[in-house]
PDB file of N, CA and C in Angstrom:
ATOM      1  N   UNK A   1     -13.005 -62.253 -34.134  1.00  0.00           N
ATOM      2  CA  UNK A   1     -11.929 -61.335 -34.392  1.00  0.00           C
ATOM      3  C   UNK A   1     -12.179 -59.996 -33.680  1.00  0.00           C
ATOM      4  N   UNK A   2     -13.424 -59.592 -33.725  1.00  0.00           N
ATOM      5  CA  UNK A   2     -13.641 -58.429 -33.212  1.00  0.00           C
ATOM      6  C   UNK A   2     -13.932 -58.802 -31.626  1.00  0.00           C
ATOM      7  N   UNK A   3     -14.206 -59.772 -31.150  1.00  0.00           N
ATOM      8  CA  UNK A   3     -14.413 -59.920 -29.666  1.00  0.00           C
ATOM      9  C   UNK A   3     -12.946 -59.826 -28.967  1.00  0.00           C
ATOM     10  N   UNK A   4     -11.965 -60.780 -29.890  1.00  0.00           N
ATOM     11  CA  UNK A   4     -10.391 -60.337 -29.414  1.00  0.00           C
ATOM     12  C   UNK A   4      -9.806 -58.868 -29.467  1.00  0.00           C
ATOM     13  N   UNK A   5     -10.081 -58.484 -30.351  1.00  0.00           N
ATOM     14  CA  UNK A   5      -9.432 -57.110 -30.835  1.00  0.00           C
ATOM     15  C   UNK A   5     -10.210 -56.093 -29.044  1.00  0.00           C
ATOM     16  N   UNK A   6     -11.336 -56.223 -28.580  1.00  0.00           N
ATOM     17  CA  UNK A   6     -12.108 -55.536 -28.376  1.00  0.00           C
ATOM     18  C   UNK A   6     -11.412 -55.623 -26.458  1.00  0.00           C
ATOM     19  N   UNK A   7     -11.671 -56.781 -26.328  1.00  0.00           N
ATOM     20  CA  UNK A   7     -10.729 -57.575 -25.564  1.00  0.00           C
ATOM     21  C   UNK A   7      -8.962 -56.561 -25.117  1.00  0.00           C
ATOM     22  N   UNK A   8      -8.749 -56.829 -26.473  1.00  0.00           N
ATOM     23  CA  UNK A   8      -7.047 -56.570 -26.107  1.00  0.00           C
ATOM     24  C   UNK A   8      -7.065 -55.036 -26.125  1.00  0.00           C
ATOM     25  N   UNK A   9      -7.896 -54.396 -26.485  1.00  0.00           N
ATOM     26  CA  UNK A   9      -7.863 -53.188 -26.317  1.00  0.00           C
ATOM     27  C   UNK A   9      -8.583 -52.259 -24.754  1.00  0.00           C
ATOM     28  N   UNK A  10      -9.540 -53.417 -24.828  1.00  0.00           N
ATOM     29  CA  UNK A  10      -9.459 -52.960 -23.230  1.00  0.00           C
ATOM     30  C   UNK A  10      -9.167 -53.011 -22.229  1.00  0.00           C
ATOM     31  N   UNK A  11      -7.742 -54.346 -22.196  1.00  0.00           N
ATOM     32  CA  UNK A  11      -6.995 -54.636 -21.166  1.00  0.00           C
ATOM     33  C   UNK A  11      -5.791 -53.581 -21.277  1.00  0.00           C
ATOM     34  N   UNK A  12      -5.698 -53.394 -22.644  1.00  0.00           N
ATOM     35  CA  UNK A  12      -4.800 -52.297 -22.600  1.00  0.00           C
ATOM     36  C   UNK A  12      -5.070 -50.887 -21.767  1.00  0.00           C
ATOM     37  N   UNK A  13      -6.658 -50.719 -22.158  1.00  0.00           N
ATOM     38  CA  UNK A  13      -7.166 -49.281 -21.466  1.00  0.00           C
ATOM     39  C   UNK A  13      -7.248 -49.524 -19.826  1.00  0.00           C
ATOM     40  N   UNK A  14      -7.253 -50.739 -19.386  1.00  0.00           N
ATOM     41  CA  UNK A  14      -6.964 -50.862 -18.408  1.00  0.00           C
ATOM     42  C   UNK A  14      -5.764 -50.528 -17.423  1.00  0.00           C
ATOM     43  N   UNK A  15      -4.607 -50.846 -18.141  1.00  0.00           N
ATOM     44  CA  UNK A  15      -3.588 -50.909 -17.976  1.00  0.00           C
ATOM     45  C   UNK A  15      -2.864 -49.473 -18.230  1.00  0.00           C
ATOM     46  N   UNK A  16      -3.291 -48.871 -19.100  1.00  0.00           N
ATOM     47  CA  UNK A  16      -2.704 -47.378 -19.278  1.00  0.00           C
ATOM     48  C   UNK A  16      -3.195 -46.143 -18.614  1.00  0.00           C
ATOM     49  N   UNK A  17      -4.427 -46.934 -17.625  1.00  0.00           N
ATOM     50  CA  UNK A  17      -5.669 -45.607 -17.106  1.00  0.00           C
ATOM     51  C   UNK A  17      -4.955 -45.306 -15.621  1.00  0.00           C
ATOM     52  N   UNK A  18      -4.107 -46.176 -15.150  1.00  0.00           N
ATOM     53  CA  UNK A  18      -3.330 -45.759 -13.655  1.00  0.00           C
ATOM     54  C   UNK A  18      -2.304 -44.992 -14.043  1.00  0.00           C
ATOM     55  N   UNK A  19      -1.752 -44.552 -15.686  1.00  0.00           N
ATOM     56  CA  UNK A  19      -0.391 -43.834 -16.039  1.00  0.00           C
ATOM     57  C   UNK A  19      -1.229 -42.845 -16.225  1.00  0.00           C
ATOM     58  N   UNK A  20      -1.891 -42.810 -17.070  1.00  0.00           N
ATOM     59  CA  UNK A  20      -2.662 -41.579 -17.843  1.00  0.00           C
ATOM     60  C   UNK A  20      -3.523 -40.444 -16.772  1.00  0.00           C
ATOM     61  N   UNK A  21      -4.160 -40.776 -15.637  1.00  0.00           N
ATOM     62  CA  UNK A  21      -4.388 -39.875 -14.678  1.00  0.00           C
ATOM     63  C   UNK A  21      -3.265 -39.269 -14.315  1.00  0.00           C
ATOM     64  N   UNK A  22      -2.515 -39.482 -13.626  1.00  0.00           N
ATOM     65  CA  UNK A  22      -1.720 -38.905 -12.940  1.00  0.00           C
ATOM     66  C   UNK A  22      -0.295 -37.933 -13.869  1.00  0.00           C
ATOM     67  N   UNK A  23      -0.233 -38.454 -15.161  1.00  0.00           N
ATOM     68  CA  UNK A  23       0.236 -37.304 -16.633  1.00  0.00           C
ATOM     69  C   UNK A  23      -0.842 -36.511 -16.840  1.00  0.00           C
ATOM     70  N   UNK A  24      -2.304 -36.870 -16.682  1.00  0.00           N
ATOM     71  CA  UNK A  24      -3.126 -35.801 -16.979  1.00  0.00           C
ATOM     72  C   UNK A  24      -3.014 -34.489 -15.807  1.00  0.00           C
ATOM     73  N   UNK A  25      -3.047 -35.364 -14.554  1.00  0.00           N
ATOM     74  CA  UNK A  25      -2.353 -33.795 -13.495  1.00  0.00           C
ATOM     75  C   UNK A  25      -1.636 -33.185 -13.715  1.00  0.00           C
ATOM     76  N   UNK A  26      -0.627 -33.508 -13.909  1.00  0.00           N
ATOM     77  CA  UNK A  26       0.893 -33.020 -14.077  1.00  0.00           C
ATOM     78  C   UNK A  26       0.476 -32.266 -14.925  1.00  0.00           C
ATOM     79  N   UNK A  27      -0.110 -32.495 -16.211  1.00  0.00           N
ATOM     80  CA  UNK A  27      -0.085 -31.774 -17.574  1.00  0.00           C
ATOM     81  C   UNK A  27      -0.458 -30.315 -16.817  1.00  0.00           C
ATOM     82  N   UNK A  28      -2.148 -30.412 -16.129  1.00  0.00           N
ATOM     83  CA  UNK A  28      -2.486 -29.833 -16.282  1.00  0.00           C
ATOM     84  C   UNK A  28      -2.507 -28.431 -14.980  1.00  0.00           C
ATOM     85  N   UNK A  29      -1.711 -29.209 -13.840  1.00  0.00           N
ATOM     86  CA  UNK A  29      -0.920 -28.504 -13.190  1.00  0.00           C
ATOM     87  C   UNK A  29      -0.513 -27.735 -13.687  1.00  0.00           C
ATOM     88  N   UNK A  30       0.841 -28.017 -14.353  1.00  0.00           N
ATOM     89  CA  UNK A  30       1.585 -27.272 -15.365  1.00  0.00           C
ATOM     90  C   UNK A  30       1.126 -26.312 -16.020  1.00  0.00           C
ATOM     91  N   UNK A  31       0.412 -26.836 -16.640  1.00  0.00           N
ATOM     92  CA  UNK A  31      -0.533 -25.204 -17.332  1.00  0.00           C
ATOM     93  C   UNK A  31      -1.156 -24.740 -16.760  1.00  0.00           C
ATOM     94  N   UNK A  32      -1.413 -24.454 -15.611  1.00  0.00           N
ATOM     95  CA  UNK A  32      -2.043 -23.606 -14.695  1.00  0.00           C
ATOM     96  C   UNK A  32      -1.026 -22.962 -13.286  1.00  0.00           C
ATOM     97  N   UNK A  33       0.035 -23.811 -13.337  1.00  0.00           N
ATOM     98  CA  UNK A  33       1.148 -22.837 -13.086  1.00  0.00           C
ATOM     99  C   UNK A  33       1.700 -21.729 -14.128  1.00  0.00           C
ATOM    100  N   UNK A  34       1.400 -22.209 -15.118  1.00  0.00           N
ATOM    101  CA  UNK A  34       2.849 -21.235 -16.582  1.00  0.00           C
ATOM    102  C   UNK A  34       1.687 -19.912 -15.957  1.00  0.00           C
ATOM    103  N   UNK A  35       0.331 -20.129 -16.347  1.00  0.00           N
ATOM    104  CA  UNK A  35      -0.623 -19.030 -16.836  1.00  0.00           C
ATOM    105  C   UNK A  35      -0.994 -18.447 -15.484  1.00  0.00           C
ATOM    106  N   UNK A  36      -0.465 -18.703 -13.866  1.00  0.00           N
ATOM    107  CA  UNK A  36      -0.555 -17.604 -12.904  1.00  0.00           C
ATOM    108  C   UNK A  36       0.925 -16.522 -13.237  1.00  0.00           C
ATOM    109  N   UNK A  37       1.818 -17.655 -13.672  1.00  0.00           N
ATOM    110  CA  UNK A  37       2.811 -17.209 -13.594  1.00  0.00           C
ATOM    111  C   UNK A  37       2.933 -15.797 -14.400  1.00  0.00           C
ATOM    112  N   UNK A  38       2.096 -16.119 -15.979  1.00  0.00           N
ATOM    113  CA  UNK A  38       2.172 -14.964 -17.051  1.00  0.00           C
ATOM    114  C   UNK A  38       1.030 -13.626 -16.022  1.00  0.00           C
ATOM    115  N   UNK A  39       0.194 -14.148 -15.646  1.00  0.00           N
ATOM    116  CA  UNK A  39      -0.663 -13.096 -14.866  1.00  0.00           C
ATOM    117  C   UNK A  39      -0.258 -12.421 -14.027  1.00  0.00           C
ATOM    118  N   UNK A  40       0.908 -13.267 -12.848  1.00  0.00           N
ATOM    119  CA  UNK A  40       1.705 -12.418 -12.115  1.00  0.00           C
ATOM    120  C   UNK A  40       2.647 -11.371 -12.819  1.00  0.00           C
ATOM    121  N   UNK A  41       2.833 -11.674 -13.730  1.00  0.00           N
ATOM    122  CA  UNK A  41       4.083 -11.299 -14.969  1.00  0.00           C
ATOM    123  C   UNK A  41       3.206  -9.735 -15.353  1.00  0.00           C
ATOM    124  N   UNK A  42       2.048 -10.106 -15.721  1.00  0.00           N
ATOM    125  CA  UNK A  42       1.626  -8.583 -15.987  1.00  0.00           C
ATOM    126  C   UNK A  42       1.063  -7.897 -15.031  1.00  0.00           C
ATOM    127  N   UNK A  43       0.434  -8.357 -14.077  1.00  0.00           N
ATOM    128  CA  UNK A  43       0.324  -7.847 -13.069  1.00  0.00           C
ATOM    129  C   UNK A  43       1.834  -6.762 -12.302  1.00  0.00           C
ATOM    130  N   UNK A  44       2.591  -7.646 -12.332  1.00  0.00           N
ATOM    131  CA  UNK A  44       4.057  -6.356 -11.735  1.00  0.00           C
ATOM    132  C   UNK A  44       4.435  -5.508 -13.422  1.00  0.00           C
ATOM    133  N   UNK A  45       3.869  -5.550 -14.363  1.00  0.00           N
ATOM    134  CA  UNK A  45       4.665  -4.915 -15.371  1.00  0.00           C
ATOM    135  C   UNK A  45       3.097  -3.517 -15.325  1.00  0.00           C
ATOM    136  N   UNK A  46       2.209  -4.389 -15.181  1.00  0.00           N
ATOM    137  CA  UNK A  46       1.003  -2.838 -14.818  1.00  0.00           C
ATOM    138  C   UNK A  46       1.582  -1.946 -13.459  1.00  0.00           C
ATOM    139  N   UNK A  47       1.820  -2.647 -12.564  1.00  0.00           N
ATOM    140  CA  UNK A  47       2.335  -1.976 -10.911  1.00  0.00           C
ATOM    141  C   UNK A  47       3.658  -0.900 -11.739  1.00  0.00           C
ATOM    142  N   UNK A  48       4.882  -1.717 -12.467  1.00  0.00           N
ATOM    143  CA  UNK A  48       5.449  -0.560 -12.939  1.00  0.00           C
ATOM    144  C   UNK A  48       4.924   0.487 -13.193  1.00  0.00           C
ATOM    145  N   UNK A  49       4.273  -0.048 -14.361  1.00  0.00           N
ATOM    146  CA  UNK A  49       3.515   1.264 -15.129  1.00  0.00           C
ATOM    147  C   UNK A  49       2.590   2.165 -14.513  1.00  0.00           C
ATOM    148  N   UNK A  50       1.981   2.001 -13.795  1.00  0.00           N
ATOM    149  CA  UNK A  50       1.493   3.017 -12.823  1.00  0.00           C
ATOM    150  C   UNK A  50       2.156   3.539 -11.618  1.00  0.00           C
ATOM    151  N   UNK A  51       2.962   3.146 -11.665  1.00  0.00           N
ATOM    152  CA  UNK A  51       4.469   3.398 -10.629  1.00  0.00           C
ATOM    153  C   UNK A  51       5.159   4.615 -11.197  1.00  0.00           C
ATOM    154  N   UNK A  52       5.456   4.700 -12.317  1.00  0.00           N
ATOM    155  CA  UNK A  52       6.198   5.423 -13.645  1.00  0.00           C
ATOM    156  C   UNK A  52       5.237   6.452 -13.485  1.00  0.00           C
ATOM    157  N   UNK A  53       3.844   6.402 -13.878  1.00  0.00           N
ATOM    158  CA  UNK A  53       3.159   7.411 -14.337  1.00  0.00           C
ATOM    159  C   UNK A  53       2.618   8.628 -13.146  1.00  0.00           C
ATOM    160  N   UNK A  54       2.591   7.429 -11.895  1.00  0.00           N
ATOM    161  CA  UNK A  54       2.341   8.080 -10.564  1.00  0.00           C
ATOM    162  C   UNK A  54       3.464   9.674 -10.342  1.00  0.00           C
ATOM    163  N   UNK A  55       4.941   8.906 -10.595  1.00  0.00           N
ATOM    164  CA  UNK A  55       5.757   9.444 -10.310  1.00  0.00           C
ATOM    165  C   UNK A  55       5.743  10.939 -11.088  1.00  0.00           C
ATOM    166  N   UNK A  56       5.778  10.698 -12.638  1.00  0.00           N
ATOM    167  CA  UNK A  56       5.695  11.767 -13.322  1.00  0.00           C
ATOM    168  C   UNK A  56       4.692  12.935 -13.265  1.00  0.00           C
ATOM    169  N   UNK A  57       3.919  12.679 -12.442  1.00  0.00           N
ATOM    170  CA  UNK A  57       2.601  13.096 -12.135  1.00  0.00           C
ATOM    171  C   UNK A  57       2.919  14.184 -10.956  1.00  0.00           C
ATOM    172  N   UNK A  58       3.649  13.350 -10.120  1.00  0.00           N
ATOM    173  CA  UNK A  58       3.892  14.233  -9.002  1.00  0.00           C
ATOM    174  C   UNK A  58       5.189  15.056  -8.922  1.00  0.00           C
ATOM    175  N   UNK A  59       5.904  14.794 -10.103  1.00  0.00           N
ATOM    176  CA  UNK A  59       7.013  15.710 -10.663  1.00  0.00           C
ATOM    177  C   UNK A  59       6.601  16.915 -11.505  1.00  0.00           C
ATOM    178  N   UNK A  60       5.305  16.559 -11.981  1.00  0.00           N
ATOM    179  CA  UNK A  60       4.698  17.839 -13.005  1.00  0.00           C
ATOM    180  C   UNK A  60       4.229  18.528 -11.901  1.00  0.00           C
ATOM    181  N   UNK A  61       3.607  18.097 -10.533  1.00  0.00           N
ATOM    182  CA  UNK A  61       2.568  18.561 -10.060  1.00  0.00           C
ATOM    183  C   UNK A  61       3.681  19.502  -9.179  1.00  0.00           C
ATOM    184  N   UNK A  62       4.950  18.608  -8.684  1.00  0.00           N
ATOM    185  CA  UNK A  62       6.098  19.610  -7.735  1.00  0.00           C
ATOM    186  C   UNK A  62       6.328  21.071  -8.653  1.00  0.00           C
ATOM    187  N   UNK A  63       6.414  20.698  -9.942  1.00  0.00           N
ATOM    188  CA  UNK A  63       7.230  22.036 -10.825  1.00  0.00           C
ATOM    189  C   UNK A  63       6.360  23.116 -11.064  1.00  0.00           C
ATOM    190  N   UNK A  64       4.671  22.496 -11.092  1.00  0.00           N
ATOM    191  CA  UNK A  64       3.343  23.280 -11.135  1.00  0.00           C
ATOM    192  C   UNK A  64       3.873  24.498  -9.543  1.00  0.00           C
ATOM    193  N   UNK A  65       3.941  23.686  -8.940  1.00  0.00           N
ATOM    194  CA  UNK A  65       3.764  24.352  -7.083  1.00  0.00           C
ATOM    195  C   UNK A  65       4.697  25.327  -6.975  1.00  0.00           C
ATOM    196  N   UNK A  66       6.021  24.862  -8.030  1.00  0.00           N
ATOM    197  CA  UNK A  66       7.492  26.139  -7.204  1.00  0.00           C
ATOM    198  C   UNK A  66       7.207  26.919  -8.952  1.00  0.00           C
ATOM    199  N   UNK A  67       6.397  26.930  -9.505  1.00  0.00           N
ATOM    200  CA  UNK A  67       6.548  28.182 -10.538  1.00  0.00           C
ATOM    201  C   UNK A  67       6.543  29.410 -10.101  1.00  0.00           C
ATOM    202  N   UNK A  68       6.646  30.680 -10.483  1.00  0.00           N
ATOM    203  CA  UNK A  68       6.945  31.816 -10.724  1.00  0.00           C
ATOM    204  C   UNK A  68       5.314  32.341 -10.409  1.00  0.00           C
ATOM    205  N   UNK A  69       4.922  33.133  -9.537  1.00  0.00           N
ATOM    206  CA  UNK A  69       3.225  33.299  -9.884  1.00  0.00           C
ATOM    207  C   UNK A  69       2.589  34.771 -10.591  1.00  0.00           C
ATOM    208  N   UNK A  70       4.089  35.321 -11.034  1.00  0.00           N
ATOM    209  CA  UNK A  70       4.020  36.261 -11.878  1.00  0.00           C
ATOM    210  C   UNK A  70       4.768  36.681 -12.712  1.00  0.00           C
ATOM    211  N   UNK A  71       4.585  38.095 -13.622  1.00  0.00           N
ATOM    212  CA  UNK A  71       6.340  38.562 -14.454  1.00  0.00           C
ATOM    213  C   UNK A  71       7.380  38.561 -13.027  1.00  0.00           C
ATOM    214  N   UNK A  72       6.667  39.601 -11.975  1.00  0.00           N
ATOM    215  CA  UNK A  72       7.611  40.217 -11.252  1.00  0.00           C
ATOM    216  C   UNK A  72       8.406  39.382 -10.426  1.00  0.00           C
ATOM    217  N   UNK A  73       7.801  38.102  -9.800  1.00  0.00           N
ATOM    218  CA  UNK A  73       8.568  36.829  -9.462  1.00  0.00           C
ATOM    219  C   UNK A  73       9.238  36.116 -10.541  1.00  0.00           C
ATOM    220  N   UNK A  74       9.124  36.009 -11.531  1.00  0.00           N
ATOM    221  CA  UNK A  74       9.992  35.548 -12.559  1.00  0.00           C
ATOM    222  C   UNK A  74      11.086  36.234 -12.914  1.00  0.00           C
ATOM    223  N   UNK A  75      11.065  37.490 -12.850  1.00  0.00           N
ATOM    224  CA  UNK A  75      12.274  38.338 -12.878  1.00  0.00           C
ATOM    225  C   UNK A  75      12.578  38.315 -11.990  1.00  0.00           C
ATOM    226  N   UNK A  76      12.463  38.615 -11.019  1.00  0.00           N
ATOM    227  CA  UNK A  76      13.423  38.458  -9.319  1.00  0.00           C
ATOM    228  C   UNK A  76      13.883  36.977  -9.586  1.00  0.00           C
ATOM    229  N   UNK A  77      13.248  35.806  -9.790  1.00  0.00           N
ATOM    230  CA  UNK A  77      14.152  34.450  -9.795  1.00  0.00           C
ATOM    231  C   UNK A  77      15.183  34.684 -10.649  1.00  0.00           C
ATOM    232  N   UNK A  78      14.810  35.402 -12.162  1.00  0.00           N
ATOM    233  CA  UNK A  78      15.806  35.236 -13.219  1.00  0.00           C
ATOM    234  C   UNK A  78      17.120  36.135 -12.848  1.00  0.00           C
ATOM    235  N   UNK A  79      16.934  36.888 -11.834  1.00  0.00           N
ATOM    236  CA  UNK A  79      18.151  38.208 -11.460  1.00  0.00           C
ATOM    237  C   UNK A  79      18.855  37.002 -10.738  1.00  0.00           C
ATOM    238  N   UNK A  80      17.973  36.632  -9.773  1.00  0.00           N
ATOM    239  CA  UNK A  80      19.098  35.940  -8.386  1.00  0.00           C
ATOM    240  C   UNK A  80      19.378  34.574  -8.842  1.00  0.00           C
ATOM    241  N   UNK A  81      19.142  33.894 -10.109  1.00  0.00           N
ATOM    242  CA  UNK A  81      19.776  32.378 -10.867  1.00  0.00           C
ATOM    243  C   UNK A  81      19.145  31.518 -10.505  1.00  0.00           C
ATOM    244  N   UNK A  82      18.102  31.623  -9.659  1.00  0.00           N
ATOM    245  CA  UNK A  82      17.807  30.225  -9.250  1.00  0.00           C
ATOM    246  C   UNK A  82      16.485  29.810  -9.670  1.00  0.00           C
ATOM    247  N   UNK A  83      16.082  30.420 -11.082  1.00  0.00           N
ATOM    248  CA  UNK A  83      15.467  29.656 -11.682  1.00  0.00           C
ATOM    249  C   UNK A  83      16.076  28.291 -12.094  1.00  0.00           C
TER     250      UNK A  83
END
């Protein structure tokens, strides 16, 4: 009983081992596409974000450069409006 059983189970493993490689690629393809994909994914959402912060940086740094470098330039801007 057990020599049949042992038998039919390994003609079976025979028979299922030419399907089962080639679903095991695929599988695992697959998951190693999703997970460049999520890496690329944060990878451009960090590039934003230091994109964003770059920018603000060099908007503080423009408004630093055209300030006023005294009272008496601050009043001359504030007379002629273009503060």
């Amino acid at each position: 009983m057990i020599a049949v059983l042992t038998a039919a189970l390994g003609n079976l493993w025979r028979r299922a081992l030419p399907w089962l490689a080639p679903a095991a690629a695929i599988l695992l393809f697959s998951i190693g596409a999703r997970r460049s994909g999520e890496s690329a994914g944060r990878a451009a959402e960090r590039l934003n974000n230091l994109e964003r912060t770059n920018d603000a940086r060099q908007r503080m740094l423009d408004a630093g450069a055209d300030r006023p470098r005294n009272r008496d330039d601050l009043a001359d801007r504030l007379r002629r409006g273009d503060f």
